[in-house]
N, C-alpha and C. Protein backbone atom coordinates (compact mmCIF):
# COMPACT_ATOMS: atom_id res chain seq x y z
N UNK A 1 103.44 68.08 128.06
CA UNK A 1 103.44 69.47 128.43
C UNK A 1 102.04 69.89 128.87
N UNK A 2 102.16 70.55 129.92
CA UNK A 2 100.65 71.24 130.51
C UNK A 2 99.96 72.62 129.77
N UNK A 3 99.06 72.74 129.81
CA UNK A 3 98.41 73.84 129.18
C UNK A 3 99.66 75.01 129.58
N UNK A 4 99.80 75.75 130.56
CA UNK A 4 99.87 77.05 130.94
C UNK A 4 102.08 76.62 130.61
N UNK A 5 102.34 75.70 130.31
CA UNK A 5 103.60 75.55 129.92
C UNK A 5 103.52 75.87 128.13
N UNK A 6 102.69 75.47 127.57
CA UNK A 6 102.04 75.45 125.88
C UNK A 6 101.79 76.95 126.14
N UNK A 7 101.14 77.75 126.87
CA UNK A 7 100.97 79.22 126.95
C UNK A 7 101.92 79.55 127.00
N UNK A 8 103.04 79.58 127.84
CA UNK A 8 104.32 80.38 127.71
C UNK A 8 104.81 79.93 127.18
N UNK A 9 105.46 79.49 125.66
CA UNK A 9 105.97 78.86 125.01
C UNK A 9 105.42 79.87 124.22
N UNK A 10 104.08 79.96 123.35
CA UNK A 10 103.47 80.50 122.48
C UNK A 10 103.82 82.32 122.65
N UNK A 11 103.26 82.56 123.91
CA UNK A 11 103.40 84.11 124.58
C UNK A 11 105.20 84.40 124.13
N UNK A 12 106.19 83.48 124.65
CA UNK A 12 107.36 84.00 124.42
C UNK A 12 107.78 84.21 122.81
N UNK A 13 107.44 82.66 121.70
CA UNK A 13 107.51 83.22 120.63
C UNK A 13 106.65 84.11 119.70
N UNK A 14 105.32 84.74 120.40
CA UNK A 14 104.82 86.26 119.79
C UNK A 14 105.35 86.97 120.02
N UNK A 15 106.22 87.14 121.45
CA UNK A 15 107.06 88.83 121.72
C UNK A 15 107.94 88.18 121.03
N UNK A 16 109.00 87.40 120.98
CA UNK A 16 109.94 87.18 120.12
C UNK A 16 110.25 87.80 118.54
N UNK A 17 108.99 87.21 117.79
CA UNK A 17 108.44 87.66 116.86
C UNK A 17 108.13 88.83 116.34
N UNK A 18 107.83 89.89 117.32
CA UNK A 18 107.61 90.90 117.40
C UNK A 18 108.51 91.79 117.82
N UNK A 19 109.06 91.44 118.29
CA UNK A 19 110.46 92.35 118.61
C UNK A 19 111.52 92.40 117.36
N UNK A 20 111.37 91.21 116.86
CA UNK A 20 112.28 91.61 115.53
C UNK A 20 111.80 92.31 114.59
N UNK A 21 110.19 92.52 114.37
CA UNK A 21 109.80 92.80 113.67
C UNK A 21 109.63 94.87 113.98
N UNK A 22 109.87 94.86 115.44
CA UNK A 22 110.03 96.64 115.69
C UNK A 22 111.43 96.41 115.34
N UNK A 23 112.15 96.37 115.53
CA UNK A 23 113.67 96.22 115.55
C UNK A 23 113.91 96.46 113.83
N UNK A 24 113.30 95.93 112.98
CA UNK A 24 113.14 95.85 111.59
C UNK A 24 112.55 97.16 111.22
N UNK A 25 111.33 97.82 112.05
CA UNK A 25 110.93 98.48 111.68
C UNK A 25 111.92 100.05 111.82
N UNK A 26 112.23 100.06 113.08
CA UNK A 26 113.32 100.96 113.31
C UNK A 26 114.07 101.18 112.99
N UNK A 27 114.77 100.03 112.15
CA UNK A 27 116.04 100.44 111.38
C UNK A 27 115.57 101.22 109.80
N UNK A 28 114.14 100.19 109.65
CA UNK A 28 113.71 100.84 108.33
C UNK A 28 113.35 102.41 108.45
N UNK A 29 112.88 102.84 109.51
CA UNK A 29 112.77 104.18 109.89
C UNK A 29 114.01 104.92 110.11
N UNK A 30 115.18 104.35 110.81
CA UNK A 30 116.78 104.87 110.29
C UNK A 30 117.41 105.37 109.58
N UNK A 31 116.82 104.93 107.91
CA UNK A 31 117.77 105.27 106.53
C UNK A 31 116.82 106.44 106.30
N UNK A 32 117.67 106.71 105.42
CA UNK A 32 116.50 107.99 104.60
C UNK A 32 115.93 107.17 103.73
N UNK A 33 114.92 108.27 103.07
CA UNK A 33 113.85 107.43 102.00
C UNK A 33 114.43 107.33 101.18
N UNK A 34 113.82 106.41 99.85
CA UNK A 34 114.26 106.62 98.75
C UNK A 34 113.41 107.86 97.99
N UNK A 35 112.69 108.46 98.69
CA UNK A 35 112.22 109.43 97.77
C UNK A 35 113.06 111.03 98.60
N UNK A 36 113.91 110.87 98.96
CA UNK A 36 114.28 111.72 99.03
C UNK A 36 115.52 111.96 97.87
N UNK A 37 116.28 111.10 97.24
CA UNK A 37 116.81 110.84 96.55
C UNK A 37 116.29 111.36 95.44
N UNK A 38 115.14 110.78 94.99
CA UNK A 38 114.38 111.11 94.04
C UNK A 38 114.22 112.13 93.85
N UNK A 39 113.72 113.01 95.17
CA UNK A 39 113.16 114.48 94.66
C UNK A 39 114.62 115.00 94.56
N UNK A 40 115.88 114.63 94.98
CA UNK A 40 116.99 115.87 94.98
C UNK A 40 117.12 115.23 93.59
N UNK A 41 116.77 114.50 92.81
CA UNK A 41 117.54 114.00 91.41
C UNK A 41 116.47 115.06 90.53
N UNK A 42 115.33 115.04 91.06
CA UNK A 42 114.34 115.64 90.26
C UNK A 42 114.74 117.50 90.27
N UNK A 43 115.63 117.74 91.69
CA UNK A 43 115.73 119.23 91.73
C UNK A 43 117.16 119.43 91.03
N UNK A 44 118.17 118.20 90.93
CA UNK A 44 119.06 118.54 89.62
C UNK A 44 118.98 119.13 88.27
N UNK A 45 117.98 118.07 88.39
CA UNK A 45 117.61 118.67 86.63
C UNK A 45 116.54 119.62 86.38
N UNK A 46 115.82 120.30 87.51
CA UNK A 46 115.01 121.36 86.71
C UNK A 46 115.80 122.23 87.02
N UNK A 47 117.19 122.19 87.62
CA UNK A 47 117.95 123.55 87.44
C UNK A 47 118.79 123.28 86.54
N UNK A 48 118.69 121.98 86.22
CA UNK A 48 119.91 121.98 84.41
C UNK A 48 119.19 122.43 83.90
N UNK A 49 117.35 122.43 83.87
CA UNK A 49 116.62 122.84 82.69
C UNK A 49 116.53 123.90 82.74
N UNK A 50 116.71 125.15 83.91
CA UNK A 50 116.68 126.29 84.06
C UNK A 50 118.40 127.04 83.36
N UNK A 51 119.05 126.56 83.47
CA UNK A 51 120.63 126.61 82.83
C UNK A 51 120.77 126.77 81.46
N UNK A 52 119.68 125.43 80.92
CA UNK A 52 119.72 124.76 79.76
C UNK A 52 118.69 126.00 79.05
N UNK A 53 117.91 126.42 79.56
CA UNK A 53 116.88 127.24 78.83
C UNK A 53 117.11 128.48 79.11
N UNK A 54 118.22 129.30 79.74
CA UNK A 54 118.58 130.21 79.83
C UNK A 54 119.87 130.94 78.66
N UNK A 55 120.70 129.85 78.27
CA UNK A 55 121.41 129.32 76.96
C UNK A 55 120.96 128.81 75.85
N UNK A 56 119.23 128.83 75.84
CA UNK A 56 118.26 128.21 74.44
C UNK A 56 119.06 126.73 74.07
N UNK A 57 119.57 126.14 74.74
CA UNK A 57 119.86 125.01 74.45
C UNK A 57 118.61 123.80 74.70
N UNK A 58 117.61 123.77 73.19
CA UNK A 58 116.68 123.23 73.53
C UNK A 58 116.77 121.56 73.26
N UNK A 59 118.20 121.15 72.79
CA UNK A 59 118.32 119.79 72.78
C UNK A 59 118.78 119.67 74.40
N UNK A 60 118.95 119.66 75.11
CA UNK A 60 119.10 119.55 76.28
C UNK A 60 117.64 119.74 77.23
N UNK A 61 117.51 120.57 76.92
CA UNK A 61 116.02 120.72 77.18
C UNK A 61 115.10 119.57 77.29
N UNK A 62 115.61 119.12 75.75
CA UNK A 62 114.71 117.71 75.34
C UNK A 62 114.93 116.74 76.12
N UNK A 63 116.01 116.74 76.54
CA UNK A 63 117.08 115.38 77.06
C UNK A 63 116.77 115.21 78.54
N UNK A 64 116.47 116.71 79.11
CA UNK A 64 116.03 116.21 80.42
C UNK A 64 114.47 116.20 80.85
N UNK A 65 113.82 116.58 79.94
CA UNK A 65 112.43 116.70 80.30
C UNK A 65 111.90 114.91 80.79
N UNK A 66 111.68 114.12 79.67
CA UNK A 66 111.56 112.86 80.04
C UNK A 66 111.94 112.38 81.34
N UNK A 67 113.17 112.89 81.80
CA UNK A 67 113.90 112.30 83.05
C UNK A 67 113.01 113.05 84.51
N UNK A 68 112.51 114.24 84.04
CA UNK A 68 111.52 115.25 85.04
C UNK A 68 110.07 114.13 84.53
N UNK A 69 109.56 114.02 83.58
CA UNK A 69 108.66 113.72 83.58
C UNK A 69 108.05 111.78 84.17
N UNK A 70 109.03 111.38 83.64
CA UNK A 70 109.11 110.04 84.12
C UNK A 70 110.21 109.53 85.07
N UNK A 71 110.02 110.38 86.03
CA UNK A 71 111.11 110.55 87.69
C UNK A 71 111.20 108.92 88.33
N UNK A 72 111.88 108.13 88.68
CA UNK A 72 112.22 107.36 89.44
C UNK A 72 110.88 107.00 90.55
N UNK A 73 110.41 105.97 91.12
CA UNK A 73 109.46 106.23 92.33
C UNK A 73 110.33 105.34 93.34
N UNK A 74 110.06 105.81 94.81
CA UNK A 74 110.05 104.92 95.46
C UNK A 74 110.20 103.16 95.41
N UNK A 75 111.07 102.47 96.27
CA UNK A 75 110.48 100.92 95.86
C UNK A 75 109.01 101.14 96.69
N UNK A 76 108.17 99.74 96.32
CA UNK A 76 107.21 99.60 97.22
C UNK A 76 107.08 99.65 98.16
N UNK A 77 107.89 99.10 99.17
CA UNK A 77 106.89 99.63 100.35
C UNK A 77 107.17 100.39 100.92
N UNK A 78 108.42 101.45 100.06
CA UNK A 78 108.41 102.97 100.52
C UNK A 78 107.20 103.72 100.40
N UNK A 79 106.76 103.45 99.24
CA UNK A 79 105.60 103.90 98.33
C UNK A 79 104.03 103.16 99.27
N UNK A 80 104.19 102.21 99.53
CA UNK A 80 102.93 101.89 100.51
C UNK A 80 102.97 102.88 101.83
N UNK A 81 104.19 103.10 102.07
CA UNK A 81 103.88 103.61 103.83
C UNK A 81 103.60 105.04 103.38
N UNK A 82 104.60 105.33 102.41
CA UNK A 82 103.67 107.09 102.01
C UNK A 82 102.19 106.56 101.54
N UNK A 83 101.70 106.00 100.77
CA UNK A 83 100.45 105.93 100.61
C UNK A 83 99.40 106.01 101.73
N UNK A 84 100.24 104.76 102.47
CA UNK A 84 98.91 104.48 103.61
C UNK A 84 99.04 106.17 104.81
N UNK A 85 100.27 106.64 104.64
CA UNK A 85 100.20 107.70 105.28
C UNK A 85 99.12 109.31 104.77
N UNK A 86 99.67 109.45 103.64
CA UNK A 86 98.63 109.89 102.51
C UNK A 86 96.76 110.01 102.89
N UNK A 87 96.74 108.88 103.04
CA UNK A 87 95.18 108.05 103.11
C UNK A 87 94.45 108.91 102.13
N UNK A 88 93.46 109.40 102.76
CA UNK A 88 92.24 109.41 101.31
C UNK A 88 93.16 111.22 100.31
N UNK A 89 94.33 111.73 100.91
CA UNK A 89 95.14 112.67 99.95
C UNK A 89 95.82 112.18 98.48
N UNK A 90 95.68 110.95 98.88
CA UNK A 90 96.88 109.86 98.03
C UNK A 90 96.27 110.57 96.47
N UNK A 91 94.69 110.72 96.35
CA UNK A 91 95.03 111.35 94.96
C UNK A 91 95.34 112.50 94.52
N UNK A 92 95.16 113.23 95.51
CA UNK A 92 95.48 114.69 95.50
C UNK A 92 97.05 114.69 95.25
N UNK A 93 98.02 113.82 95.65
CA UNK A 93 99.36 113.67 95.54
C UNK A 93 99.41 113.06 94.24
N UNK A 94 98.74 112.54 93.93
CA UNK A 94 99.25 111.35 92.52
C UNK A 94 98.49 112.75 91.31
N UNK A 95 97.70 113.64 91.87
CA UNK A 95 96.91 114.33 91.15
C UNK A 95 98.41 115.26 90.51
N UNK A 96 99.07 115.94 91.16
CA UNK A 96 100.42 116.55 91.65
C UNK A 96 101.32 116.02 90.62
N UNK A 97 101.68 114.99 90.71
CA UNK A 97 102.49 113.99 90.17
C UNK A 97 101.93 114.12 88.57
N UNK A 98 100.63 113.69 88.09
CA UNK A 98 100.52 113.35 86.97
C UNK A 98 100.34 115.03 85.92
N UNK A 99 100.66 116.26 87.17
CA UNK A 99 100.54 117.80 86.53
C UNK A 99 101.97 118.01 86.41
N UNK A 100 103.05 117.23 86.77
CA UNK A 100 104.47 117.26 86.69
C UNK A 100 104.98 116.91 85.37
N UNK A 101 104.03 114.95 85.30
CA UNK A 101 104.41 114.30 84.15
C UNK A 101 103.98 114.83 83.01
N UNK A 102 102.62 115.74 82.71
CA UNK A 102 102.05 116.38 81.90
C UNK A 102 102.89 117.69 81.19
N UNK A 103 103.19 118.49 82.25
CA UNK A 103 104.12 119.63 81.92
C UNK A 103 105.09 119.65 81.40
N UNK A 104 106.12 118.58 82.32
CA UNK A 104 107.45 118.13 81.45
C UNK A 104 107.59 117.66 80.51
N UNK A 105 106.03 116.79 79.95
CA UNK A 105 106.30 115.87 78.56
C UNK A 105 106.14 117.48 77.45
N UNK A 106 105.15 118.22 77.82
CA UNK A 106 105.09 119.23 76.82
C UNK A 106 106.28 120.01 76.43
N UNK A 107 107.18 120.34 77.93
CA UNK A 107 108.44 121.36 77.75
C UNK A 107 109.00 120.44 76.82
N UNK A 108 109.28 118.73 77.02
CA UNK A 108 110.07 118.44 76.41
C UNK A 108 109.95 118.47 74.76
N UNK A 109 108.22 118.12 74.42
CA UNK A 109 107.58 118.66 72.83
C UNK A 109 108.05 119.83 72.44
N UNK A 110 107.76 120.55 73.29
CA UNK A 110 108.11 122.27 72.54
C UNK A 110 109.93 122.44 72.19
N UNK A 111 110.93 121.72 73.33
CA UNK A 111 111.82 122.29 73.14
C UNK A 111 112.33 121.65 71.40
N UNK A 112 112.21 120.21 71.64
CA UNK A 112 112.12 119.59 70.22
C UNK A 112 111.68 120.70 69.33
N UNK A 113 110.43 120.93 69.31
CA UNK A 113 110.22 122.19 68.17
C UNK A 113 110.93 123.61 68.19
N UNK A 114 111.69 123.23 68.99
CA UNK A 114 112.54 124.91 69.42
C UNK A 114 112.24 126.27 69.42
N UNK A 115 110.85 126.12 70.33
CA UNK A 115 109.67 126.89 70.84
C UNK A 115 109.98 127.54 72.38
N UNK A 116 111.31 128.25 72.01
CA UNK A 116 111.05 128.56 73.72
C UNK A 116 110.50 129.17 74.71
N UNK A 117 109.49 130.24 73.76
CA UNK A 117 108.43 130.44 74.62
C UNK A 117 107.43 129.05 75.20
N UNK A 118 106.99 128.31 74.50
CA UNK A 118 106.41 127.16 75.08
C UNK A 118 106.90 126.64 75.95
N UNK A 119 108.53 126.45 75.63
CA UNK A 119 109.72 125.55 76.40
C UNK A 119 108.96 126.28 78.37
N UNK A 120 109.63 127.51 77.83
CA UNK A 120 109.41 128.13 79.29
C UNK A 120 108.17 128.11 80.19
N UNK A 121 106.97 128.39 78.92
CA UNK A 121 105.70 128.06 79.81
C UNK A 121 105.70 126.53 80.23
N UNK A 122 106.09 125.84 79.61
CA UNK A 122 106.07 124.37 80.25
C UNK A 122 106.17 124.28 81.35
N UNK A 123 107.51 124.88 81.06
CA UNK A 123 108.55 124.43 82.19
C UNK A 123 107.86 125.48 83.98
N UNK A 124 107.26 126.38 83.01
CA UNK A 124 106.33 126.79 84.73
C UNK A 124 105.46 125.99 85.55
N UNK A 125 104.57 125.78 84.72
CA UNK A 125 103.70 124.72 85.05
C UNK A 125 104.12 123.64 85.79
N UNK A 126 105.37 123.24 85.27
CA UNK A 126 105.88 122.25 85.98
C UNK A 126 105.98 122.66 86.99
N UNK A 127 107.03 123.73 87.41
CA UNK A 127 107.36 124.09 88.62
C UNK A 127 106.39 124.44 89.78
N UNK A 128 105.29 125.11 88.99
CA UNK A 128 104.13 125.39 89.72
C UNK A 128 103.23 124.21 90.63
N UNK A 129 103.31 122.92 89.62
CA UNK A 129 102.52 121.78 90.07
C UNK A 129 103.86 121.32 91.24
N UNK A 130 105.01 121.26 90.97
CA UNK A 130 106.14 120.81 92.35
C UNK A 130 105.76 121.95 93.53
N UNK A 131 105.18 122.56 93.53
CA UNK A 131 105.30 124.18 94.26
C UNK A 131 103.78 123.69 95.05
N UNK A 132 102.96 123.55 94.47
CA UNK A 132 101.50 123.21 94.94
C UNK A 132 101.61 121.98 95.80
N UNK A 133 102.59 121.13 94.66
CA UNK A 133 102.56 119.67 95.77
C UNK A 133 103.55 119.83 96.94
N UNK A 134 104.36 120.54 96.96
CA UNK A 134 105.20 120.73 98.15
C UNK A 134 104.42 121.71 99.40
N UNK A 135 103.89 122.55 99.26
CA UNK A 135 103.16 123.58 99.90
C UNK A 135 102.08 122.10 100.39
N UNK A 136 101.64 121.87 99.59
CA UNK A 136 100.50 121.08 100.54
C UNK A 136 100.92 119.82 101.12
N UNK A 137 102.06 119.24 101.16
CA UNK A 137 102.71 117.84 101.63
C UNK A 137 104.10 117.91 102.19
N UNK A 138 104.77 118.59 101.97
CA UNK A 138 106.49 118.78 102.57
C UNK A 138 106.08 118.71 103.71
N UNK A 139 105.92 119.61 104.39
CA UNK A 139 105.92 119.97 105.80
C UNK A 139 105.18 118.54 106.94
N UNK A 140 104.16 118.25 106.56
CA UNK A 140 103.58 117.43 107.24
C UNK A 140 104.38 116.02 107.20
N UNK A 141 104.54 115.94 105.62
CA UNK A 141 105.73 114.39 105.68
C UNK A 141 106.57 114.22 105.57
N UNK A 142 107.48 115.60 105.72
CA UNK A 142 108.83 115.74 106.89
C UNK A 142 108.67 115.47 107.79
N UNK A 143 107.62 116.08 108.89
CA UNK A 143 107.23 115.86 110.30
C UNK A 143 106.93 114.35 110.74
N UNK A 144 106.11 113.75 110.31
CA UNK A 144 105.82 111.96 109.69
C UNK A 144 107.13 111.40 109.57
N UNK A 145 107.91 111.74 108.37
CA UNK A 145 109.08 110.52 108.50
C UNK A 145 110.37 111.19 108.95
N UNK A 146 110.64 112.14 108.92
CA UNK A 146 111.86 112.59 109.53
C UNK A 146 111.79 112.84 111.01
N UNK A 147 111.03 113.80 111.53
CA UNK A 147 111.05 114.42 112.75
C UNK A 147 111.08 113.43 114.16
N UNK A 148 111.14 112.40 113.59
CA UNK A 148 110.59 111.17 114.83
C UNK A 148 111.56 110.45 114.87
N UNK A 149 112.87 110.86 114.12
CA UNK A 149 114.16 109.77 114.61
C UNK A 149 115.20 110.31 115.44
C-alpha cells in the first residue's frame, strides 16, 4: 500500500469514528436528564413535607426529611457534563446542595423531637437554599440542556 492510500484509510476511520461518537452524543442529548427526575422526586416530597407539617404529623416529617436531604444524584457522566458546564460555579452549586442537606437533616432532628416550630424553620431554609439555587442556575441550564433539542 502507498502512503496517500494508508492516508485515506486512516482519514476514513477518524470520521468514521467520529460520527458515531456525535451520533452517541445526540442521542445522549435526546433523553431527559436524570436530574430532572431527581429534582421532580425532590419537589414530591417537600410538598408531602408541607402536607405532612400542616397536619403536625412529625413522624412523617421524619420519614421524608432524609430522602430531601440525601436526594438521589445524577449517574456520572450526567453529573460530569453539569459539572464541566458549571465550571468554576460548580461550588457555588454544590455550596446550594450541601444548605439543602444541612436544613433537611435538622427539619428531620426537630420533627423527631416534635418541635414544630423548628420543624418549620427547617423546613424554610431548606426551601430557601432550593430557591437561591434555582434563581441562580434553572434558567441558564435549562437553556444549556434543554433549549438546543
Amino acid at each position: 500500500m502507498n502512503h496517500r492510500q494508508l492516508l485515506t484509510i486512516a482519514l476514513s476511520v477518524a470520521l468514521a469514528t467520529a460520527a458515531t461518537g456525535l451520533g452517541a452524543q445526540s442521542a445522549e442529548a435526546a433523553k431527559p436528564m436524570a436530574l430532572r427526575s431527581v429534582m421532580e422526586k425532590l419537589g414530591r416530597d417537600m410538598q408531602a413535607v408541607t402536607g405532612a407539617i400542616s397536619k403536625e404529623e412529625w413522624t412523617l416529617v421524619a420519614e421524608l426529611a432524609p430522602r430531601i436531604a440525601k436526594h438521589a444524584e445524577p449517574p456520572l457522566g450526567e453529573k460530569m457534563r453539569i459539572l464541566g458546564w458549571l465550571g468554576t460555579d460548580a461550588g457555588k452549586f454544590r455550596g446550594f446542595d450541601g444548605q439543602v442537606h444541612d436544613a433537611a437533616s435538622s427539619m428531620g432532628d426537630a420533627a423527631k423531637r416534635g418541635d414544630g416550630q423548628a420543624v418549620i424553620a427547617a423546613f424554610s431554609k431548606t426551601q430557601q437554599s432550593c430557591l437561591a439555587c434555582h434563581q441562580s442556575f434553572r434558567q441558564s441550564f435549562m437553556k444549556q440542556f434543554y433549549e438546543s433539542r
